[in-house]
Protein backbone atom coordinates (compact mmCIF):
# COMPACT_ATOMS: atom_id res chain seq x y z
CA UNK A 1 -30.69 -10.72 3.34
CA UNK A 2 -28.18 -8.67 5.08
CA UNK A 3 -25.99 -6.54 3.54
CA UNK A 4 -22.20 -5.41 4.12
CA UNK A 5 -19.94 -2.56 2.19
CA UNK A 6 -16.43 -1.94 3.27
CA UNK A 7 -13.62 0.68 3.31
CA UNK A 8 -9.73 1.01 3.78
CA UNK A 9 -8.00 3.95 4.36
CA UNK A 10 -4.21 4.18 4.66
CA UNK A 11 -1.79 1.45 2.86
CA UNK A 12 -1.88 -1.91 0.85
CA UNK A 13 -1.70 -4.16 3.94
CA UNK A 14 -4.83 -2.10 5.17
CA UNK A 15 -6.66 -2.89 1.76
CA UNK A 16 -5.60 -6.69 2.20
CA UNK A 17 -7.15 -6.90 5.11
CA UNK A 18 -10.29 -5.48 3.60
CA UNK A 19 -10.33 -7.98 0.92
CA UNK A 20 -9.82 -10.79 3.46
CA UNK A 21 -12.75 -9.52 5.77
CA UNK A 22 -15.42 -9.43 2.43
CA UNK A 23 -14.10 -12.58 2.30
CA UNK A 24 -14.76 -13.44 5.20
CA UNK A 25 -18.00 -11.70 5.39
CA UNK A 26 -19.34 -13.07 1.89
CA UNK A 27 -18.54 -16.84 3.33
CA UNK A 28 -20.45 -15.98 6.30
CA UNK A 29 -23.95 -15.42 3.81
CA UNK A 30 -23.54 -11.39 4.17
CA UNK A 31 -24.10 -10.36 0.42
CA UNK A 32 -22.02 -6.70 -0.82
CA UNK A 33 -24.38 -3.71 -1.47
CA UNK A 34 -22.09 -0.98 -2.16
CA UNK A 35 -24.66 1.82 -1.71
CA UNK A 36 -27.17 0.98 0.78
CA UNK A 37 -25.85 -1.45 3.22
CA UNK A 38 -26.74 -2.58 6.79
CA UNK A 39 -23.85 -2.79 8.02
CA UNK A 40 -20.37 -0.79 7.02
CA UNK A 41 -16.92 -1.56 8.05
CA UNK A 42 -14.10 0.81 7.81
CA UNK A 43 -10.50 -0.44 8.03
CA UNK A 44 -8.75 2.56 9.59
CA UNK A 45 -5.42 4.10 9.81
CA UNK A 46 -2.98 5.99 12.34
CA UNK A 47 -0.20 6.98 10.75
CA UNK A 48 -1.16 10.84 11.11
CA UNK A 49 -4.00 12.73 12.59
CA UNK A 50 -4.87 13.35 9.25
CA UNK A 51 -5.52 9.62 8.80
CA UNK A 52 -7.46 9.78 12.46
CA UNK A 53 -9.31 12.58 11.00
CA UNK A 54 -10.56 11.76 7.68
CA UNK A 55 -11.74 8.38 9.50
CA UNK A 56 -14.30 10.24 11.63
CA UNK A 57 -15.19 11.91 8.44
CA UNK A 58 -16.11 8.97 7.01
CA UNK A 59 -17.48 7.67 9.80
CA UNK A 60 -20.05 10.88 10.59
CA UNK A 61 -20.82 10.94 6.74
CA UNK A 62 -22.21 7.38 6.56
CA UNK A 63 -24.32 8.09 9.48
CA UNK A 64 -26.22 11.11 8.21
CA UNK A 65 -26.44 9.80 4.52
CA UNK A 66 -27.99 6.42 6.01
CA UNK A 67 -29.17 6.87 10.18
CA UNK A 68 -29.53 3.11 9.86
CA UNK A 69 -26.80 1.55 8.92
CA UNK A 70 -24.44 -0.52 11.54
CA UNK A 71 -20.87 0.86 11.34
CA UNK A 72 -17.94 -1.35 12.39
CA UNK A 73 -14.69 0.10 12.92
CA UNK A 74 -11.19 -1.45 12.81
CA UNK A 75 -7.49 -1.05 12.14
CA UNK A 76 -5.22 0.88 13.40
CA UNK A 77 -6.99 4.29 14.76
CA UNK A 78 -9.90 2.31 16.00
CA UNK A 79 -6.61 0.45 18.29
CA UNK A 80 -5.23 3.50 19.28
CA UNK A 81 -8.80 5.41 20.16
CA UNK A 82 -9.73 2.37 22.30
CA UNK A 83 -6.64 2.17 24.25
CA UNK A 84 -6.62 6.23 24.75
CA UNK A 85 -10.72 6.09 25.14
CA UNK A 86 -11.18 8.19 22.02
CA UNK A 87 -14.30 6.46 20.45
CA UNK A 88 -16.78 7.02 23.00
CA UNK A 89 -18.37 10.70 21.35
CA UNK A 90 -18.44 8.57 17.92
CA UNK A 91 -21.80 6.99 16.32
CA UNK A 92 -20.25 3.94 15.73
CA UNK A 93 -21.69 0.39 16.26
CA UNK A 94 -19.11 -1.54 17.01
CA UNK A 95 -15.06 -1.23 17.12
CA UNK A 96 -12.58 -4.47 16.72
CA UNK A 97 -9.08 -3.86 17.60
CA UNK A 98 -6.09 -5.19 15.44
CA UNK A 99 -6.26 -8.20 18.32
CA UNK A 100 -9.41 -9.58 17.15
CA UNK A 101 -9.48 -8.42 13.84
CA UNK A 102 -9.36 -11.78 12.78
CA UNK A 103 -12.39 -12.71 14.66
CA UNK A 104 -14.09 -9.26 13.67
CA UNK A 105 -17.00 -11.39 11.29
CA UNK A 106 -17.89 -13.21 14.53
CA UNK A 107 -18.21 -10.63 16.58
CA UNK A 108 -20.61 -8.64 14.16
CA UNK A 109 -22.68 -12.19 14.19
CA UNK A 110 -22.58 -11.95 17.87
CA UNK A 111 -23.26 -8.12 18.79
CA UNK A 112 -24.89 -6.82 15.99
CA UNK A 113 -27.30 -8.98 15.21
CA UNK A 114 -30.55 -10.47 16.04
CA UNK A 115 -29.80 -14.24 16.77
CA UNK A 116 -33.19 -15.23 14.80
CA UNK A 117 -31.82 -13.71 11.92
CA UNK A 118 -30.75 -17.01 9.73
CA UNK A 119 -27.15 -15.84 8.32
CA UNK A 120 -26.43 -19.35 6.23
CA UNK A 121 -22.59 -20.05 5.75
CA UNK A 122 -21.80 -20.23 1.17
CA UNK A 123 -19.03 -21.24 -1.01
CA UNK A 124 -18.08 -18.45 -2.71
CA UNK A 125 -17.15 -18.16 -6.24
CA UNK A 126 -14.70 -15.78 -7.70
CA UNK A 127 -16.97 -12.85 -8.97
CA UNK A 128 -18.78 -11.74 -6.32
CA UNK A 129 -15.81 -11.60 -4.57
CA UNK A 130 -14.15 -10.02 -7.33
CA UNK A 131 -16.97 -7.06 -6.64
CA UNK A 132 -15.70 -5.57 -3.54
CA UNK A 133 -12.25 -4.95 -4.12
CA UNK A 134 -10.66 -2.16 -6.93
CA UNK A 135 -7.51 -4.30 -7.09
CA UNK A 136 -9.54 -7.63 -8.21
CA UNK A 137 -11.54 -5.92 -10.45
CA UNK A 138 -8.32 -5.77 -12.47
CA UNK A 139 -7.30 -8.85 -11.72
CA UNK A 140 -4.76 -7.88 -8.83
CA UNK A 141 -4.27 -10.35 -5.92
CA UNK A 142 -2.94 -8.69 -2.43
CA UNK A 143 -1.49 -10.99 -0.75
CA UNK A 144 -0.74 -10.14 3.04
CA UNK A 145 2.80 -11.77 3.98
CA UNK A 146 3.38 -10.10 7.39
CA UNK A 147 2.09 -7.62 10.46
CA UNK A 148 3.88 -6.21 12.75
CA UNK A 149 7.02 -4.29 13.34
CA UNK A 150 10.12 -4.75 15.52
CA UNK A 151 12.16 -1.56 14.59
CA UNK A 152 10.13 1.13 16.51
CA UNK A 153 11.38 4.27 14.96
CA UNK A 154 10.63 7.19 17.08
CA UNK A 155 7.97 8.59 14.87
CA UNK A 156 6.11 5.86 14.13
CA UNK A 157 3.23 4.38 16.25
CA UNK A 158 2.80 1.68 14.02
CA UNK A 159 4.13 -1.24 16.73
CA UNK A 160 2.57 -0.06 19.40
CA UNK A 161 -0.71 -0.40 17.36
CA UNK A 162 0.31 -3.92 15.49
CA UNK A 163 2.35 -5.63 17.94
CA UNK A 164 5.69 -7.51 17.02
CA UNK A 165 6.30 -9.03 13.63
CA UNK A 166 4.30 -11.91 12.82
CA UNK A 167 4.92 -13.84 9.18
CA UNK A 168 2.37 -16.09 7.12
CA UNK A 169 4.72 -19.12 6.33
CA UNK A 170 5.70 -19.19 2.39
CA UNK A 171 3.62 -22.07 1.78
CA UNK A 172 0.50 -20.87 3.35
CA UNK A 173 1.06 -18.03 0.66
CA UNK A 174 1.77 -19.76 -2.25
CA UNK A 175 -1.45 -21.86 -1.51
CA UNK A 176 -3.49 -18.92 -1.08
CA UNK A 177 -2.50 -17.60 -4.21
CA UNK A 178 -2.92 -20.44 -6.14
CA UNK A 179 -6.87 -21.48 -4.59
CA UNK A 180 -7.60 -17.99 -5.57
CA UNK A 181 -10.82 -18.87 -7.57
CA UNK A 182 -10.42 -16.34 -10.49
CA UNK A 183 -7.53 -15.34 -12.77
CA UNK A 184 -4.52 -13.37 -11.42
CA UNK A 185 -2.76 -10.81 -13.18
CA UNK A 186 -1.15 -9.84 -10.66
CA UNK A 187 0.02 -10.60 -7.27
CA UNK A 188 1.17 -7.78 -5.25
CA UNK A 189 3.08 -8.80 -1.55
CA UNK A 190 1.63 -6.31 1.42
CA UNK A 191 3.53 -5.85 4.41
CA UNK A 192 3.95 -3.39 7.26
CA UNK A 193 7.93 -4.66 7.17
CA UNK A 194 9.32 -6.73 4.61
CA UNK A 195 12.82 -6.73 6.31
CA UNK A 196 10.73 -8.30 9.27
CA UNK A 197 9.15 -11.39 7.13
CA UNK A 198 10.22 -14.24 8.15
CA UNK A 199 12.01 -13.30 11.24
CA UNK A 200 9.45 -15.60 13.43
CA UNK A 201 9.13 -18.58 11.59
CA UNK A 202 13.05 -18.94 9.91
CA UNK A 203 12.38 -18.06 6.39
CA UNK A 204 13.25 -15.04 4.62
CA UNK A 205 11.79 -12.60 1.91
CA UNK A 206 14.31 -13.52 -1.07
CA UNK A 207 13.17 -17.00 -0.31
CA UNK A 208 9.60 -15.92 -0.65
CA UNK A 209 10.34 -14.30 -3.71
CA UNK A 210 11.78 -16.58 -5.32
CA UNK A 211 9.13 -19.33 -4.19
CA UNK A 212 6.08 -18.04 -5.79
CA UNK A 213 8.26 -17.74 -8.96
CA UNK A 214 8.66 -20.92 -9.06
CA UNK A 215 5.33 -22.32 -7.37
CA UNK A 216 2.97 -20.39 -9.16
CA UNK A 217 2.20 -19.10 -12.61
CA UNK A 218 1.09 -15.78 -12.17
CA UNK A 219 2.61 -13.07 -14.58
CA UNK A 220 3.45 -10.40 -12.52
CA UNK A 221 4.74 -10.05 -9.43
CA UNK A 222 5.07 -7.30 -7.52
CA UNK A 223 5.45 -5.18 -3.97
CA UNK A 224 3.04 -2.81 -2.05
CA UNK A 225 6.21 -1.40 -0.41
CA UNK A 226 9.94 -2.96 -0.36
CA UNK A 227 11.47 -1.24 3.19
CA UNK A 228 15.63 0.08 3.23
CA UNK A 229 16.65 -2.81 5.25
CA UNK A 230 15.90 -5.50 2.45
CA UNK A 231 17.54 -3.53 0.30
CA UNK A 232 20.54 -6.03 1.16
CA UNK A 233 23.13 -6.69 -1.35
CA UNK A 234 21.68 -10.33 -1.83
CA UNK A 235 18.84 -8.60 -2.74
CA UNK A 236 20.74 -6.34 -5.78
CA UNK A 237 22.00 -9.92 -6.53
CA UNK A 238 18.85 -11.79 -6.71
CA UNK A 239 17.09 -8.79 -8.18
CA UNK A 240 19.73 -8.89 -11.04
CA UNK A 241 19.33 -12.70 -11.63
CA UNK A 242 15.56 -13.10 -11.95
CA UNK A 243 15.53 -9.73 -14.24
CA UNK A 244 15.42 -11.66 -17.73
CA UNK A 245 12.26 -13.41 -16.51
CA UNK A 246 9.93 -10.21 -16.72
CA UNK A 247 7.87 -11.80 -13.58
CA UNK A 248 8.80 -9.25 -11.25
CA UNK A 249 7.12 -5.54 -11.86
CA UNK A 250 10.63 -3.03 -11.57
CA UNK A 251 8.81 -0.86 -8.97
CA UNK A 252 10.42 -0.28 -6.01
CA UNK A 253 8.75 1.88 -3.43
CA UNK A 254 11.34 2.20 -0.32
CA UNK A 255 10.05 4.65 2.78
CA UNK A 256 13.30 6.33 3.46
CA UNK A 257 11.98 9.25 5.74
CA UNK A 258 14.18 11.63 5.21
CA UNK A 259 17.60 12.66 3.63
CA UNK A 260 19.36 14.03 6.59
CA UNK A 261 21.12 12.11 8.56
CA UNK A 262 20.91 13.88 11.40
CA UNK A 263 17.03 13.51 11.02
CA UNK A 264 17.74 9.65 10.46
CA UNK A 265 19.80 9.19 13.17
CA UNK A 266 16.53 11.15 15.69
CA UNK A 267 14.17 8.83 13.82
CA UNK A 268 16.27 5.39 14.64
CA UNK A 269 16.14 4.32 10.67
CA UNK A 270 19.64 2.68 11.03
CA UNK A 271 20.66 3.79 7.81
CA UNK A 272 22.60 7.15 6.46
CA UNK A 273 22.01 9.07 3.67
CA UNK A 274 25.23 7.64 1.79
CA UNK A 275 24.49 3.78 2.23
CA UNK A 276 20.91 3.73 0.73
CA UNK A 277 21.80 6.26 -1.82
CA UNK A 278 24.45 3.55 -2.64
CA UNK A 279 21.93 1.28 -3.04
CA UNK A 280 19.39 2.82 -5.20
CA UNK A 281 21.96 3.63 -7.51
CA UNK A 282 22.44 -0.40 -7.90
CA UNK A 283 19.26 -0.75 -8.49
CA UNK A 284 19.24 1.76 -11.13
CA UNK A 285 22.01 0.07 -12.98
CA UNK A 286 20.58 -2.68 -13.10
CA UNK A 287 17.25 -1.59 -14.60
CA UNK A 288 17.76 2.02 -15.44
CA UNK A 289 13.87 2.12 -16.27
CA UNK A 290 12.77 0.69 -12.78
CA UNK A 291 10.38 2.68 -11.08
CA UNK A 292 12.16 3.92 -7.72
CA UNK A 293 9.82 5.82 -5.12
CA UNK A 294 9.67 6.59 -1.34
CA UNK A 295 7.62 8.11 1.83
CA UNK A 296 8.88 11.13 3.02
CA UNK A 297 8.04 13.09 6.26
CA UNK A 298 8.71 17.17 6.32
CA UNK A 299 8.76 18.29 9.66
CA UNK A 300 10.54 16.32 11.86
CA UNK A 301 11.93 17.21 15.39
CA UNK A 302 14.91 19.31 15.05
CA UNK A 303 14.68 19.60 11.24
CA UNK A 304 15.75 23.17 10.87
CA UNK A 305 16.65 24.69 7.06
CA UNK A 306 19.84 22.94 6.92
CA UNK A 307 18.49 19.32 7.66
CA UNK A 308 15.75 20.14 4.59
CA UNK A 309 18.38 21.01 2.43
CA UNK A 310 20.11 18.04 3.45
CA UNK A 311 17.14 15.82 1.89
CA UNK A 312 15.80 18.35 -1.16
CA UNK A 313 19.27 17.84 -2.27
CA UNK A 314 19.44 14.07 -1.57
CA UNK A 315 15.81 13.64 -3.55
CA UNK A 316 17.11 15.92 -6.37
CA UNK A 317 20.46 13.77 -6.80
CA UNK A 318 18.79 10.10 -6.09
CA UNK A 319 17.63 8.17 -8.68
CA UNK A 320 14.22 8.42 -7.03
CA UNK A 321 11.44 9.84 -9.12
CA UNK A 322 8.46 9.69 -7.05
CA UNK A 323 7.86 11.08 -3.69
CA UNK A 324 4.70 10.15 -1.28
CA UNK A 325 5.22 13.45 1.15
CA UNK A 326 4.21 13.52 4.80
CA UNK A 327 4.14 16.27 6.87
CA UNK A 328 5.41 15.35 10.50
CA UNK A 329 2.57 14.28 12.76
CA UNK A 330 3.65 13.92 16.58
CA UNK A 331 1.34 10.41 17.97
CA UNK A 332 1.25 9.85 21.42
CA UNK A 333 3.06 7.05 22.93
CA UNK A 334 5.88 7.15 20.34
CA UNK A 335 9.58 8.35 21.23
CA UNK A 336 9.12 11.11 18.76
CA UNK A 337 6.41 12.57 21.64
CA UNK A 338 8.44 12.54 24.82
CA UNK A 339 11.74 13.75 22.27
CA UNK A 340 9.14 16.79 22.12
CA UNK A 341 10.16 18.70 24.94
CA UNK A 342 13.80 19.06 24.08
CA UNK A 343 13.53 19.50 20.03
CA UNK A 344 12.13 21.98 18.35
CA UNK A 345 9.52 21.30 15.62
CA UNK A 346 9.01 22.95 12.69
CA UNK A 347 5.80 25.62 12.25
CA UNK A 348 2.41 24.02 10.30
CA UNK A 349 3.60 26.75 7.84
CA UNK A 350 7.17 25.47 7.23
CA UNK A 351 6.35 22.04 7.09
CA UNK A 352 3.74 22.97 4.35
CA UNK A 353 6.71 25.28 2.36
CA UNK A 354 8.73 22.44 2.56
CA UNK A 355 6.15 20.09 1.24
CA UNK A 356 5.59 21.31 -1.38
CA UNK A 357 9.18 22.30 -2.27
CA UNK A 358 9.49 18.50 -2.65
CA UNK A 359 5.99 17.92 -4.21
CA UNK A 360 7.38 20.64 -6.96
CA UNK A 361 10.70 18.52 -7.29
CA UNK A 362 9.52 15.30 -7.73
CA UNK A 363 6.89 16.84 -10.46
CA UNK A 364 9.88 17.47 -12.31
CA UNK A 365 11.93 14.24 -12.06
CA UNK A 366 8.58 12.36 -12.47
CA UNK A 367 8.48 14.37 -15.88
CA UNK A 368 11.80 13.49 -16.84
CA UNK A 369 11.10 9.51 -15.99
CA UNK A 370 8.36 9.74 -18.36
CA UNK A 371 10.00 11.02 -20.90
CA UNK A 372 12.78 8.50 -20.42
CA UNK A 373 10.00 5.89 -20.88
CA UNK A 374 8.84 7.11 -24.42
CA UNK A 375 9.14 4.93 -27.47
CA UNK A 376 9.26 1.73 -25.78
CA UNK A 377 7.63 -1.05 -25.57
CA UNK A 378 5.94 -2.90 -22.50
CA UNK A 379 3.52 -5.67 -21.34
CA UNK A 380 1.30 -3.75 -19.46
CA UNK A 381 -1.73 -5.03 -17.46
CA UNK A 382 -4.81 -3.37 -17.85
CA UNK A 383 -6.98 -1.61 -14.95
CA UNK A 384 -10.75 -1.50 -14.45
CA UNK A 385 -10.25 2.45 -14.83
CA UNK A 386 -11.70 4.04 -17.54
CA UNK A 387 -11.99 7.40 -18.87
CA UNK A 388 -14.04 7.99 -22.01
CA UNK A 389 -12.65 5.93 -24.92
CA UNK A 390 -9.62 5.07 -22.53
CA UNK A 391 -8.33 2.54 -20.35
CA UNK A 392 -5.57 3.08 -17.76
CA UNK A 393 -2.91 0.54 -17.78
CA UNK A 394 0.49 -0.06 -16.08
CA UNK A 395 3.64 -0.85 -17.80
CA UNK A 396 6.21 -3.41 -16.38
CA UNK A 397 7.24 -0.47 -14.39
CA UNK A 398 3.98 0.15 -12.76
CA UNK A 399 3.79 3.57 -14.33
CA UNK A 400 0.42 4.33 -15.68
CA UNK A 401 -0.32 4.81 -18.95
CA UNK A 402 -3.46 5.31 -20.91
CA UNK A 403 -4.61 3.07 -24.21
CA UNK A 404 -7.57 3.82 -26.68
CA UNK A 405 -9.93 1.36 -26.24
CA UNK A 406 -10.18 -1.57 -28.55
CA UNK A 407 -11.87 -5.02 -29.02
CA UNK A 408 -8.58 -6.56 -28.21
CA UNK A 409 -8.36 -5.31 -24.18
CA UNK A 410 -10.46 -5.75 -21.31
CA UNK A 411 -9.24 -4.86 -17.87
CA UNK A 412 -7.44 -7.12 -16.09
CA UNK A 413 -5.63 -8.63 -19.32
CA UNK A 414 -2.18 -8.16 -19.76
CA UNK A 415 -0.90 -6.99 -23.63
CA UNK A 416 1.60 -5.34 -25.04
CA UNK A 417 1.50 -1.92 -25.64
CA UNK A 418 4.38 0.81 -27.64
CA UNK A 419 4.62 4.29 -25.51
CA UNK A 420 4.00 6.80 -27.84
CA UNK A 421 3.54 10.65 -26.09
CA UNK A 422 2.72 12.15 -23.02
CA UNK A 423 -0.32 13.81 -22.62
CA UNK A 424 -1.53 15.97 -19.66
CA UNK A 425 1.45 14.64 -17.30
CA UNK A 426 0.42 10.56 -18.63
CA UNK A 427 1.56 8.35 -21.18
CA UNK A 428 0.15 7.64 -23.41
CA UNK A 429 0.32 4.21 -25.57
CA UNK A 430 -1.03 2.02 -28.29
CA UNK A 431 -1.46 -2.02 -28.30
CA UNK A 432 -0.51 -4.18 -31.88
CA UNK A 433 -0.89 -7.84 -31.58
CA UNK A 434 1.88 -7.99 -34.30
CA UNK A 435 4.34 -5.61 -31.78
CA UNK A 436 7.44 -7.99 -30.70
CA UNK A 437 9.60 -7.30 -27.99
């Protein structure tokens, strides 16, 4: 019997992928062994060096822990270090560019092992499955709509390492959701550009949307990221329609960048300051308990004081309440590095002052959403987390909250559950049967 595990660093669509290569690999006759397994394959990321770096980490770490196990690398840094020759130093086995990705189960057949070995094809069930991914442990579906990127902002090296946009058609997706072979909870839409779905096969996101609302009967429905430029107002429109059903989770996580516009008009977002601001506070008044997040990158070419004024006080006046902070990472190949040698960037020290003059201002508007959240109630969908007599949970919001344990819950299930306290910067709830809504 030979043996797989598996690992995804970076975002959502990267952790879709991963599910869809156990998949792959499980169908093939490899069988999961988390701790000791022949052969390892790490899903990698680009965004930063930091994501390059913690990637060889991982990478280095396997090998000493376990000399013999076969390490496969993919994704996005294993792309960029074999077009720049980066890879060579590394104790890797074998490395599968974005290109063949799909083909990446093959390939290990083919390169990695011995042809006598008898590796019988399976139909696979839902559980074992279910095994290698913390998303379907709870019952959470990611479901990969699109790749690719057409906008090629100046920082990002994302489209040189995924190519143009490229779409699944909405009913490939609604069939894939519904032959999923287990219960779903949740199905949560992954893509590297939502704006872009759709754009090569003439259909559109809202369409999608709206689609596997009607198509399929899964409870929740949700988004690993929404990006600015679906934001549209048919989108505030559609979003304020469908809000009665409950189907759709009220989390919006929107990568703005930055809240300069000088720094959004170096990074070629296409937006200002004043138009998305605009829109989030539509979104708010629709839902003024939807969740409303972003990516943020400190640091950028020619962001002196001012222009970080310019976004701590955008952040601070934005109905956003939770900030994912990057500090500015220059990747070869992009704009951003040839824009180098006439901007000035911003010391390793600033950018870290600045980080975490946002980290300490969305701790205190994160606060201030929780409190805003207490004494409600929710349905809330249970995770596979537990701490103690505890489970983690997620309201219709997607904010976490913990819930004693009780015969009534198991992960995965979706109940309803009163907010009662925070505790330790979580909420925390309690679930009743006999609570009504």
């Amino acid at each position: 019997m030979i043996t797989f595990s598996s690992f995804a660093f970076g975002c959502r669509v990267n952790e879709a992928e991963k599910e869809t290569l156990d998949k792959k690999m499980l169908e093939a006759g490899f069988s999961f062994n988390k701790d000791s397994p022949n052969i390892f394959i790490i899903n990698t990321c680009a965004v930063t060096h930091k994501a390059e770096r913690e990637a060889r980490n991982l990478i280095y770490q396997i090998k000493r822990k376990s000399p013999e196990t076969k390490i496969v690398i993919t994704g996005c840094s294993a792309t960029y270090w074999q077009k720049n020759k980066l890879y060579e130093e590394l104790p890797i086995d074998l490395l599968v560019d974005n290109i063949n990705k799909e083909f990446l189960v093959e390939l290990i057949k083919k390169r990695l092992l011995n042809q006598k070995k008898d590796i019988q094809p399976r139909h696979l069930g839902g559980v074992e499955y279910k095994l290698t991914s913390k998303f379907l442990t709870s019952n959470r579906l990611l479901v990969k709509i699109q790749d690719g990127c057409q906008r090629f902002c100046t920082f990002c090296i994302v489209p040189y390492l995924r190519g143009l946009p490229k779409s699944k058609k909405i009913e490939e997706i609604i069939k894939e959701i519904n032959n999923y072979p287990g219960k779903i909870s949740e199905v949560i839409l992954t893509a590297i550009n939502t704006e872009a779905f759709g754009l090569d096969t003439g259909e559109n996101f809202i369409d999608l949307i709206e689609k596997v609302l009607k198509n399929t009967s899964v409870p929740r429905l949700s988004f690993g990221s929404i990006h600015p430029w679906s934001i549209t107002p048919q989108f505030i429109n559609f979003y304020q329609k469908i809000l009665t059903e409950k189907r759709l989770v009220n989390f919006f996580h929107i990568p703005l960048q930055s809240g300069s516009n000088t720094i959004l008009k170096l990074m070629k977002r296409g937006y200002t300051k004043e138009e998305i601001l605009e829109k989030l506070h539509a979104l708010q008044k629709i839902n003024p308990l939807s969740l409303l997040a972003t990516d943020v990158i400190v640091g950028f070419l020619g962001e002196t004081k001012t222009e970080f004024e310019e976004t701590y006080r955008f952040l601070e006046k934005s109905p956003l309440v939770k900030f994912h902070i990057f500090r500015f990472s220059k990747r070869k190949n992009t704009a951003a590095f040839y824009m180098a040698k006439n901007l000035k960037e911003p010391t390793e020290e600033e950018k870290k002052k600045r980080a975490k003059a946002l980290a300490d201002l969305c701790a205190k508007k994160y606060l201030k959403f929780l409190e805003k959240n207490l004494c409600r109630l929710s349905t809330t969908l249970i995770l596979n987390k537990q701490e103690n007599d505890f489970y983690e949970g997620l309201l219709d919001n997607q904010l976490p909250i913990i819930i004693e344990k009780n015969k009534d819950i198991m992960p995965g299930e979706i109940v309803k559950v009163k907010v009662e306290r925070i505790k330790n910067g979580k909420l925390v709830g309690k679930t009743d049967k006999n609570l009504s809504f």
